[in-house]
PDB file of N, CA and C in Angstrom:
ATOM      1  N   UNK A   1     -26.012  -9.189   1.416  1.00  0.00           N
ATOM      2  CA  UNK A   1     -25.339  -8.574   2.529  1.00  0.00           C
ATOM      3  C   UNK A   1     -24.213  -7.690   2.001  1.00  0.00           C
ATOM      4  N   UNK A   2     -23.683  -6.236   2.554  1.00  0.00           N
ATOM      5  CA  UNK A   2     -23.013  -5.266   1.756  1.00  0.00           C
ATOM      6  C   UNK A   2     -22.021  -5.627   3.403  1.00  0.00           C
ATOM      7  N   UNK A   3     -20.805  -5.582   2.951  1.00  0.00           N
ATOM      8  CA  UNK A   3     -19.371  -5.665   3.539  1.00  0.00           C
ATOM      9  C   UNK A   3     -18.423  -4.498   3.931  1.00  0.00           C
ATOM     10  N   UNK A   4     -17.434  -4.244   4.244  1.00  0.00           N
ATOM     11  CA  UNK A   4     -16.583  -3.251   4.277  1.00  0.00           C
ATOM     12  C   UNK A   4     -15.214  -4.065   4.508  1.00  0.00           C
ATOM     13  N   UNK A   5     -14.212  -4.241   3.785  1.00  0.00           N
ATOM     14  CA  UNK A   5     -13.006  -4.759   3.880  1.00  0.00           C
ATOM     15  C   UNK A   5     -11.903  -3.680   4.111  1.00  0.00           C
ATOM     16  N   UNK A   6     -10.878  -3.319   4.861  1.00  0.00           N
ATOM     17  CA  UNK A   6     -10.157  -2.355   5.185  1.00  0.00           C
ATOM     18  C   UNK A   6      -8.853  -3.122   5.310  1.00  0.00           C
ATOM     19  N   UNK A   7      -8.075  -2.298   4.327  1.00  0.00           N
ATOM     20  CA  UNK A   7      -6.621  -3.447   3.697  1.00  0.00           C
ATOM     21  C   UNK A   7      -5.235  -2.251   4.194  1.00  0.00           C
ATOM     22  N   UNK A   8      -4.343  -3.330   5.347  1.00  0.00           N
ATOM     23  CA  UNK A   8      -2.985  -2.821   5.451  1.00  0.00           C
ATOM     24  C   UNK A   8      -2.309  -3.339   5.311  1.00  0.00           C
ATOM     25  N   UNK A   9      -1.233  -2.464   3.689  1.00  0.00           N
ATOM     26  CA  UNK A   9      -0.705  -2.848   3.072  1.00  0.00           C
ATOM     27  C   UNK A   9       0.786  -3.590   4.197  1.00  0.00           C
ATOM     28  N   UNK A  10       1.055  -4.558   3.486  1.00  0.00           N
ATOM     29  CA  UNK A  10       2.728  -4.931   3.913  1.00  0.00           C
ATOM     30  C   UNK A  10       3.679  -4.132   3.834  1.00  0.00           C
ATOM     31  N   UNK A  11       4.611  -3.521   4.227  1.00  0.00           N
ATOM     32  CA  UNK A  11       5.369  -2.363   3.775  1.00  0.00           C
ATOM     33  C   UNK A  11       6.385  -2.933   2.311  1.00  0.00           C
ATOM     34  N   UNK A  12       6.614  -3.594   1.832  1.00  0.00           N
ATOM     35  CA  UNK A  12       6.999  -4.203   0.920  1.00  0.00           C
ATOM     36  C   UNK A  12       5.971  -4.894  -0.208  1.00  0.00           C
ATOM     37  N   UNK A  13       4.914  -4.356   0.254  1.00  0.00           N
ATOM     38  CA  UNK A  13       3.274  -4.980  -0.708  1.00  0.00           C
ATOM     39  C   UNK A  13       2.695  -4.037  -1.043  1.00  0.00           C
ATOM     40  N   UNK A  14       3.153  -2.564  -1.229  1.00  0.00           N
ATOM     41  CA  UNK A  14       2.151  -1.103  -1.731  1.00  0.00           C
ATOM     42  C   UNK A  14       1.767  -1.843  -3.289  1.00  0.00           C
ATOM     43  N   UNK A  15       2.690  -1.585  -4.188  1.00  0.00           N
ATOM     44  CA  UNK A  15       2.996  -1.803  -5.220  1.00  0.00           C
ATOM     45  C   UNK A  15       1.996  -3.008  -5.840  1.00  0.00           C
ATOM     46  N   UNK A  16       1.990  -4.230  -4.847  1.00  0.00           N
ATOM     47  CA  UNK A  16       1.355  -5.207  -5.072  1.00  0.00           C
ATOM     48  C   UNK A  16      -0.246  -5.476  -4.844  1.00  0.00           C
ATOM     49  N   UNK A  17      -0.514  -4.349  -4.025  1.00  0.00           N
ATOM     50  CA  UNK A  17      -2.129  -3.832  -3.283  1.00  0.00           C
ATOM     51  C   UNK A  17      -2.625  -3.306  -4.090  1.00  0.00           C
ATOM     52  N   UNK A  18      -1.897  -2.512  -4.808  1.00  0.00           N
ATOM     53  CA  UNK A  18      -2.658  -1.236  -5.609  1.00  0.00           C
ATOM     54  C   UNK A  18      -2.848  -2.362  -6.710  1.00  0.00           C
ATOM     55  N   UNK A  19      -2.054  -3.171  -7.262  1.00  0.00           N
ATOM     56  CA  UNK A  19      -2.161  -3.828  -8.748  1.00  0.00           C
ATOM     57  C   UNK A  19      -3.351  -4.450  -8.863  1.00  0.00           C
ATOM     58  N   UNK A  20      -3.687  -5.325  -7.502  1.00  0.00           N
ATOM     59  CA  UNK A  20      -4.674  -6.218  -7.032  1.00  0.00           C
ATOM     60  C   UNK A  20      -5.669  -5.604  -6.998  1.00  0.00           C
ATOM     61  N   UNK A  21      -5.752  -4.094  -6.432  1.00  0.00           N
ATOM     62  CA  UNK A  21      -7.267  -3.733  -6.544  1.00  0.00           C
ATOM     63  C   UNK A  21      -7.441  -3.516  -7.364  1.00  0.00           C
ATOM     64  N   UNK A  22      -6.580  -2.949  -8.438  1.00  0.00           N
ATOM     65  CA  UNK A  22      -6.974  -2.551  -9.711  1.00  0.00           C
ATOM     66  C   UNK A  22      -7.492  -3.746 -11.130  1.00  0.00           C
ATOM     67  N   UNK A  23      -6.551  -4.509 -10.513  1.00  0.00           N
ATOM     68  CA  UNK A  23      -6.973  -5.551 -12.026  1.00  0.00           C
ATOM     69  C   UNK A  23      -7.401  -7.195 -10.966  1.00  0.00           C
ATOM     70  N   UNK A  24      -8.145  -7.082  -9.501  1.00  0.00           N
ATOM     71  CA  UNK A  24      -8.684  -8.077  -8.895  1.00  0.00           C
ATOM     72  C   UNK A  24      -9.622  -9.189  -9.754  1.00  0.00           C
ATOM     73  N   UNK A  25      -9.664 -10.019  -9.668  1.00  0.00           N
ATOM     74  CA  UNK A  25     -10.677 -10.933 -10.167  1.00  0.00           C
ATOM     75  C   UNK A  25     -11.958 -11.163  -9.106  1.00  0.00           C
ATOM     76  N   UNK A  26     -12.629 -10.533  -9.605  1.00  0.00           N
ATOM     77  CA  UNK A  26     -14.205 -10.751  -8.811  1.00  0.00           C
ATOM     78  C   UNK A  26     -14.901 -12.052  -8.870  1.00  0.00           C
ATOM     79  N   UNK A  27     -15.652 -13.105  -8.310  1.00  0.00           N
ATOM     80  CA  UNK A  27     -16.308 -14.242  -8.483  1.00  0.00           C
ATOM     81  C   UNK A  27     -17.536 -13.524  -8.979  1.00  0.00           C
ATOM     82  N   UNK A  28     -17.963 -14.480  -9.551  1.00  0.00           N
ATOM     83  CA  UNK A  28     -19.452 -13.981  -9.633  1.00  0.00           C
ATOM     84  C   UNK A  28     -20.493 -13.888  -9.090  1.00  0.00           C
ATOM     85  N   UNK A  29     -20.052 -14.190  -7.861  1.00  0.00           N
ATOM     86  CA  UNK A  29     -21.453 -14.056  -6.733  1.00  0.00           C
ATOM     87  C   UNK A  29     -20.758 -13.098  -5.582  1.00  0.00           C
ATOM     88  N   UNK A  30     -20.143 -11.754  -5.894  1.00  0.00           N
ATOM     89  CA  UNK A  30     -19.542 -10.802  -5.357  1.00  0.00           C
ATOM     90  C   UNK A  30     -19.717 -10.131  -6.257  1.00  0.00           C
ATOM     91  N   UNK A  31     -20.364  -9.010  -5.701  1.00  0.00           N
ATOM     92  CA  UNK A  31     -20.367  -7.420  -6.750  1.00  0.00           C
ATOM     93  C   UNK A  31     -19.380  -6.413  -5.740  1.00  0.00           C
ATOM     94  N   UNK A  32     -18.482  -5.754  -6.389  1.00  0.00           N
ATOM     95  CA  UNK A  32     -17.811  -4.819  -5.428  1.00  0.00           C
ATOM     96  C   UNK A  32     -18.914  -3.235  -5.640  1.00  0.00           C
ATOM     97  N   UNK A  33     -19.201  -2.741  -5.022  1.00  0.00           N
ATOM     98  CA  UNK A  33     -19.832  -1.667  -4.646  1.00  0.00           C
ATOM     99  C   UNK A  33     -19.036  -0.401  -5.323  1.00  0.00           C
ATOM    100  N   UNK A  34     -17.731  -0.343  -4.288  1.00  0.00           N
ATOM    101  CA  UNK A  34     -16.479   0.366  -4.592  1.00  0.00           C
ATOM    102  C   UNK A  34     -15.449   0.392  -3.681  1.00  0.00           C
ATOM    103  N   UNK A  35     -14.613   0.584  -4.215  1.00  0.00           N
ATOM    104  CA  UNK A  35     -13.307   0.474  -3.795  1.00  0.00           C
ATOM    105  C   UNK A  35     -12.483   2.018  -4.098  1.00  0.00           C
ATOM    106  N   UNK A  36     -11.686   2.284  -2.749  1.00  0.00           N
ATOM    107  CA  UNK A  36     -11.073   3.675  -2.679  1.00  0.00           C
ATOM    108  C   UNK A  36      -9.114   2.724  -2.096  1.00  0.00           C
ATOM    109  N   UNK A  37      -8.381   3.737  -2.654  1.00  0.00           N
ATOM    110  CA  UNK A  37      -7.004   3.770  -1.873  1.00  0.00           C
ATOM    111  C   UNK A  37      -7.333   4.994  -1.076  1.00  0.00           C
ATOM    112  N   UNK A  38      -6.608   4.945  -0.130  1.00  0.00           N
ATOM    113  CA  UNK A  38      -6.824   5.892   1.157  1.00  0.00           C
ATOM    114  C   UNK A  38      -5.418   6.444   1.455  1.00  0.00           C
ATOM    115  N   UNK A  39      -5.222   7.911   1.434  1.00  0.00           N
ATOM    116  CA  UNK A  39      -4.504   8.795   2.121  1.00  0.00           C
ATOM    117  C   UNK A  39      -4.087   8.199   3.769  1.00  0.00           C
ATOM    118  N   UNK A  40      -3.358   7.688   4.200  1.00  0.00           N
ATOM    119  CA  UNK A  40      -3.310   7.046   5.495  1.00  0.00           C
ATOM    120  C   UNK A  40      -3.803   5.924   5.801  1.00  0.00           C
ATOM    121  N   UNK A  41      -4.178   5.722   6.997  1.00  0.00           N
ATOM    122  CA  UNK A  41      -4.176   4.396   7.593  1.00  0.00           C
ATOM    123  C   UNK A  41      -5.691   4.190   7.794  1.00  0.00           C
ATOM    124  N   UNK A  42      -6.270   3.197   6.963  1.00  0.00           N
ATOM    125  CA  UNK A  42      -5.108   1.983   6.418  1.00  0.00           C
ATOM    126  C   UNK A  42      -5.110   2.257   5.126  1.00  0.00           C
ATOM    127  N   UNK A  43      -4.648   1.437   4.210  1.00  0.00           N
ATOM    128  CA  UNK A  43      -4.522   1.742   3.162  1.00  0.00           C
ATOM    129  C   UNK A  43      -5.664   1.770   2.008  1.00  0.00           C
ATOM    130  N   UNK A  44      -6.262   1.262   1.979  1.00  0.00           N
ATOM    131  CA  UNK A  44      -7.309   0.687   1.000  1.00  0.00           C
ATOM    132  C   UNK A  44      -8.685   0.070   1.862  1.00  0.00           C
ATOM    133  N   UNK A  45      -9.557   0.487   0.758  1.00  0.00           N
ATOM    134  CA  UNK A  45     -10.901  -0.260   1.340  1.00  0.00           C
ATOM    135  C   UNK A  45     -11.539  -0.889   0.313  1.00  0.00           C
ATOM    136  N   UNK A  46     -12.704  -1.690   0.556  1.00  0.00           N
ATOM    137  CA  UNK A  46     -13.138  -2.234  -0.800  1.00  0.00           C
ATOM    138  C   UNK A  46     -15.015  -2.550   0.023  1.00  0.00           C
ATOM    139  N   UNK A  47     -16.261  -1.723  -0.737  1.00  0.00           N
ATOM    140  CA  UNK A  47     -17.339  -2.236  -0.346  1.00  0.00           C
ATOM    141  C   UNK A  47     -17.861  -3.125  -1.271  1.00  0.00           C
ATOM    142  N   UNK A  48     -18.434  -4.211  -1.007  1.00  0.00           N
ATOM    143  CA  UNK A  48     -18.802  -5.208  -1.806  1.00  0.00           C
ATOM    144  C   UNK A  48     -19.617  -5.966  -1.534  1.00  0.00           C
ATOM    145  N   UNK A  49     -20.450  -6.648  -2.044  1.00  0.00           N
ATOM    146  CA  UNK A  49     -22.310  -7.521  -1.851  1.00  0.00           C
ATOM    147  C   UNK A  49     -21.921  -8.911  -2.168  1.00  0.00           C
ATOM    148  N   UNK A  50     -22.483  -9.780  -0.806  1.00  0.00           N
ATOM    149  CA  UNK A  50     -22.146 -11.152  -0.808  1.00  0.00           C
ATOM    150  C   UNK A  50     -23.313 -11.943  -0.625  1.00  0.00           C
ATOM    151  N   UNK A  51     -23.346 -12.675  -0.575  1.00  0.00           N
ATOM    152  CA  UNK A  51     -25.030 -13.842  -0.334  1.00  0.00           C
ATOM    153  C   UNK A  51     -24.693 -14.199   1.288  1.00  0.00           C
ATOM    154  N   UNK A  52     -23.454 -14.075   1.213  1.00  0.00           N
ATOM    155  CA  UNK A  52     -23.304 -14.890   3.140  1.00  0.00           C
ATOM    156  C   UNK A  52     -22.250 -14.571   3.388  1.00  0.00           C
ATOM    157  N   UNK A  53     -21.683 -14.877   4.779  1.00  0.00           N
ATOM    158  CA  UNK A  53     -20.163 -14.552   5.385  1.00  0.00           C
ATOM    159  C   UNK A  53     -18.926 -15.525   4.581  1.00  0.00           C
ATOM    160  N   UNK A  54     -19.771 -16.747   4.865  1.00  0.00           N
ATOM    161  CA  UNK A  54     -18.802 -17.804   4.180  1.00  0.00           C
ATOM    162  C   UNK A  54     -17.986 -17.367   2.819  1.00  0.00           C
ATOM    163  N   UNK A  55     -19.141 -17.059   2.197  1.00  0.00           N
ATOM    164  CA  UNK A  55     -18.201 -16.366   0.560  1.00  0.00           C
ATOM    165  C   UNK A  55     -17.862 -15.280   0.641  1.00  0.00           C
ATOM    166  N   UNK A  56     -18.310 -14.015   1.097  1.00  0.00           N
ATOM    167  CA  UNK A  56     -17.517 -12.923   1.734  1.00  0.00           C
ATOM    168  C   UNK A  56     -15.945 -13.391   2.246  1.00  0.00           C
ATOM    169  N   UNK A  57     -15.657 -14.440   3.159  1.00  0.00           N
ATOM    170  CA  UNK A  57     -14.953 -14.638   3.442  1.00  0.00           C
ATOM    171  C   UNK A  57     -13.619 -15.280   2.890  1.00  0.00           C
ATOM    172  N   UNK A  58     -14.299 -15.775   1.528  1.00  0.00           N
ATOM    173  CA  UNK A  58     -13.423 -16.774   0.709  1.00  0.00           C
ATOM    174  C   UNK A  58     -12.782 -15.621  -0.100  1.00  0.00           C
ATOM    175  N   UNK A  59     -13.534 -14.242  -0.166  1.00  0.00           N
ATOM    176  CA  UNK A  59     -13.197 -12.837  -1.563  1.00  0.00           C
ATOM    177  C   UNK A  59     -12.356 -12.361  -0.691  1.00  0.00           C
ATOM    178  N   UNK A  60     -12.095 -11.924   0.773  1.00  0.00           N
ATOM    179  CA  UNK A  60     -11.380 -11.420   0.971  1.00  0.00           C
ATOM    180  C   UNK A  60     -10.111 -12.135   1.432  1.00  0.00           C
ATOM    181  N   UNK A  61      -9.742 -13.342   1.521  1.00  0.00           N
ATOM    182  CA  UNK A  61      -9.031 -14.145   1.629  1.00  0.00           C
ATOM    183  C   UNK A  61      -7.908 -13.933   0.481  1.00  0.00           C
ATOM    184  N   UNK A  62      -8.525 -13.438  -0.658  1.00  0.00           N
ATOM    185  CA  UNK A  62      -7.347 -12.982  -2.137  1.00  0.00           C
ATOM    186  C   UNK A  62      -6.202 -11.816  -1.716  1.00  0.00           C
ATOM    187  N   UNK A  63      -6.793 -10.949  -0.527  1.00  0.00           N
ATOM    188  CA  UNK A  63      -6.251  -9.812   0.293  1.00  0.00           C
ATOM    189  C   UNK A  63      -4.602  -9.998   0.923  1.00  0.00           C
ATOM    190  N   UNK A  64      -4.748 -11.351   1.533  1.00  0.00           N
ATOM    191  CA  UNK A  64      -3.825 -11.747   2.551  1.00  0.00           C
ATOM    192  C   UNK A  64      -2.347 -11.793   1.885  1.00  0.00           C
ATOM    193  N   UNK A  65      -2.078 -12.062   1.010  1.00  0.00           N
ATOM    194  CA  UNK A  65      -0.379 -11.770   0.572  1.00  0.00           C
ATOM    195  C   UNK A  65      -0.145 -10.427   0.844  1.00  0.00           C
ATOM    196  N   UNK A  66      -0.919  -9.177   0.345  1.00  0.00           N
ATOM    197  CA  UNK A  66      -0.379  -8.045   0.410  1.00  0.00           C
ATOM    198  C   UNK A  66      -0.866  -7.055   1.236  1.00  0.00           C
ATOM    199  N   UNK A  67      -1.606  -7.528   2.387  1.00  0.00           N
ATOM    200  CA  UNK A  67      -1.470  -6.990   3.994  1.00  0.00           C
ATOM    201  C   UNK A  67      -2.789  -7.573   4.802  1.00  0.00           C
ATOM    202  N   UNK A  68      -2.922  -6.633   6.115  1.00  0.00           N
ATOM    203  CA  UNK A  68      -3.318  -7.041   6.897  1.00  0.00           C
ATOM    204  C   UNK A  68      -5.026  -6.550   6.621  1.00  0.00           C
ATOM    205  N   UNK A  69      -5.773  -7.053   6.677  1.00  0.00           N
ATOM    206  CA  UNK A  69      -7.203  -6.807   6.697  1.00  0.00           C
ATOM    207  C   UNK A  69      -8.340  -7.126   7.842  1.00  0.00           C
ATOM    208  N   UNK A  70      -8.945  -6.305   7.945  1.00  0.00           N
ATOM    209  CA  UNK A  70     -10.517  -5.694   8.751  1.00  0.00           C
ATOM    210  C   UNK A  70     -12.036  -5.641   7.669  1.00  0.00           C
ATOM    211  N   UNK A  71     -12.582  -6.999   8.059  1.00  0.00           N
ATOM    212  CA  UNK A  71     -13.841  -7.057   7.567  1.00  0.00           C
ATOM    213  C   UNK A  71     -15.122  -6.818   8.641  1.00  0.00           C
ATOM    214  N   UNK A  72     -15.936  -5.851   8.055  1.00  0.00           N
ATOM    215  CA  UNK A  72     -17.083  -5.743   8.890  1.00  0.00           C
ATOM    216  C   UNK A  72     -18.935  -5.533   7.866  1.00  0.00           C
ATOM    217  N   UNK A  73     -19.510  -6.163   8.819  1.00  0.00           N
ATOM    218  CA  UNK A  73     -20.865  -5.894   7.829  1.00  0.00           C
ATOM    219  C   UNK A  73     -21.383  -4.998   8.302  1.00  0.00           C
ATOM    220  N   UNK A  74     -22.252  -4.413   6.993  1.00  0.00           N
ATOM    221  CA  UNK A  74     -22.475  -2.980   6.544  1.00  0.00           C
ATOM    222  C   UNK A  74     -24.168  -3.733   6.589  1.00  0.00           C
ATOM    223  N   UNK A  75     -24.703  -2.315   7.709  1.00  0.00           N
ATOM    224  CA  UNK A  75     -26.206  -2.395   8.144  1.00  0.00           C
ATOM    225  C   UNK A  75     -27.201  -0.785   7.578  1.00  0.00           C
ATOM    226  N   UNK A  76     -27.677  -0.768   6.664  1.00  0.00           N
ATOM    227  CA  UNK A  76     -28.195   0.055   6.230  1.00  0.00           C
ATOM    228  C   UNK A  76     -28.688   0.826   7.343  1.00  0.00           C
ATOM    229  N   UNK A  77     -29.193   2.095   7.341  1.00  0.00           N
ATOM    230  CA  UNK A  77     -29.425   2.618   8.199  1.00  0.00           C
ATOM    231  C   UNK A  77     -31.277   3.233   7.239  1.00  0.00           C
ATOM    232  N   UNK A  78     -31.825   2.907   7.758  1.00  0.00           N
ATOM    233  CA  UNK A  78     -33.654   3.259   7.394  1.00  0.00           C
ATOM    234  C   UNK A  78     -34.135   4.258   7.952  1.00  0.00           C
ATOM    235  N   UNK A  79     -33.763   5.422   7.307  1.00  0.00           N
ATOM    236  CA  UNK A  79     -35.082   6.767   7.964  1.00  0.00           C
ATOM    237  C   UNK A  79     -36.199   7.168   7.540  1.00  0.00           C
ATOM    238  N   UNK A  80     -36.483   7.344   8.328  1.00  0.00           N
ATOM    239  CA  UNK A  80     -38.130   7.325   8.363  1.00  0.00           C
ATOM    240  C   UNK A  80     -38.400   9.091   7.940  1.00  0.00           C
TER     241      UNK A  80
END
């Protein structure tokens, strides 16, 4: 299952967001796709491949000290 995590920073947590995405510790049953910092709101995003919600849920849980986050699943789109 491919994810979309959308991260707002704490206003006192830039510094600490950027460090985290950059040097994050991945589990091994999470591949991050990719990850962008964003010009505006919100701050950061991160796409990434999980086996289920449950552990999806446990990766983005590392998020929560340094802001507010929006997880949604990512549905391929199939053209024919």
């Amino acid at each position: 299952m491919k994810f979309v995590t959308f991260i707002n920073a704490y206003p006192d947590k830039y510094s600490n967001m950027f460090m985290l995405l950059k040097n994050m510790h991945v589990p091994e049953n999470i591949k991050i796709v990719s990850s962008y910092f964003i010009f505006g709101k919100p701050d950061a995003m991160v796409i990434f491949e999980s086996q289920d919600e449950s552990t999806a849920f446990k990766f983005v849980e590392s998020f929560a000290g340094v802001g507010d986050t929006e997880t949604h699943v990512l549905v391929d789109v199939n053209r024919t």
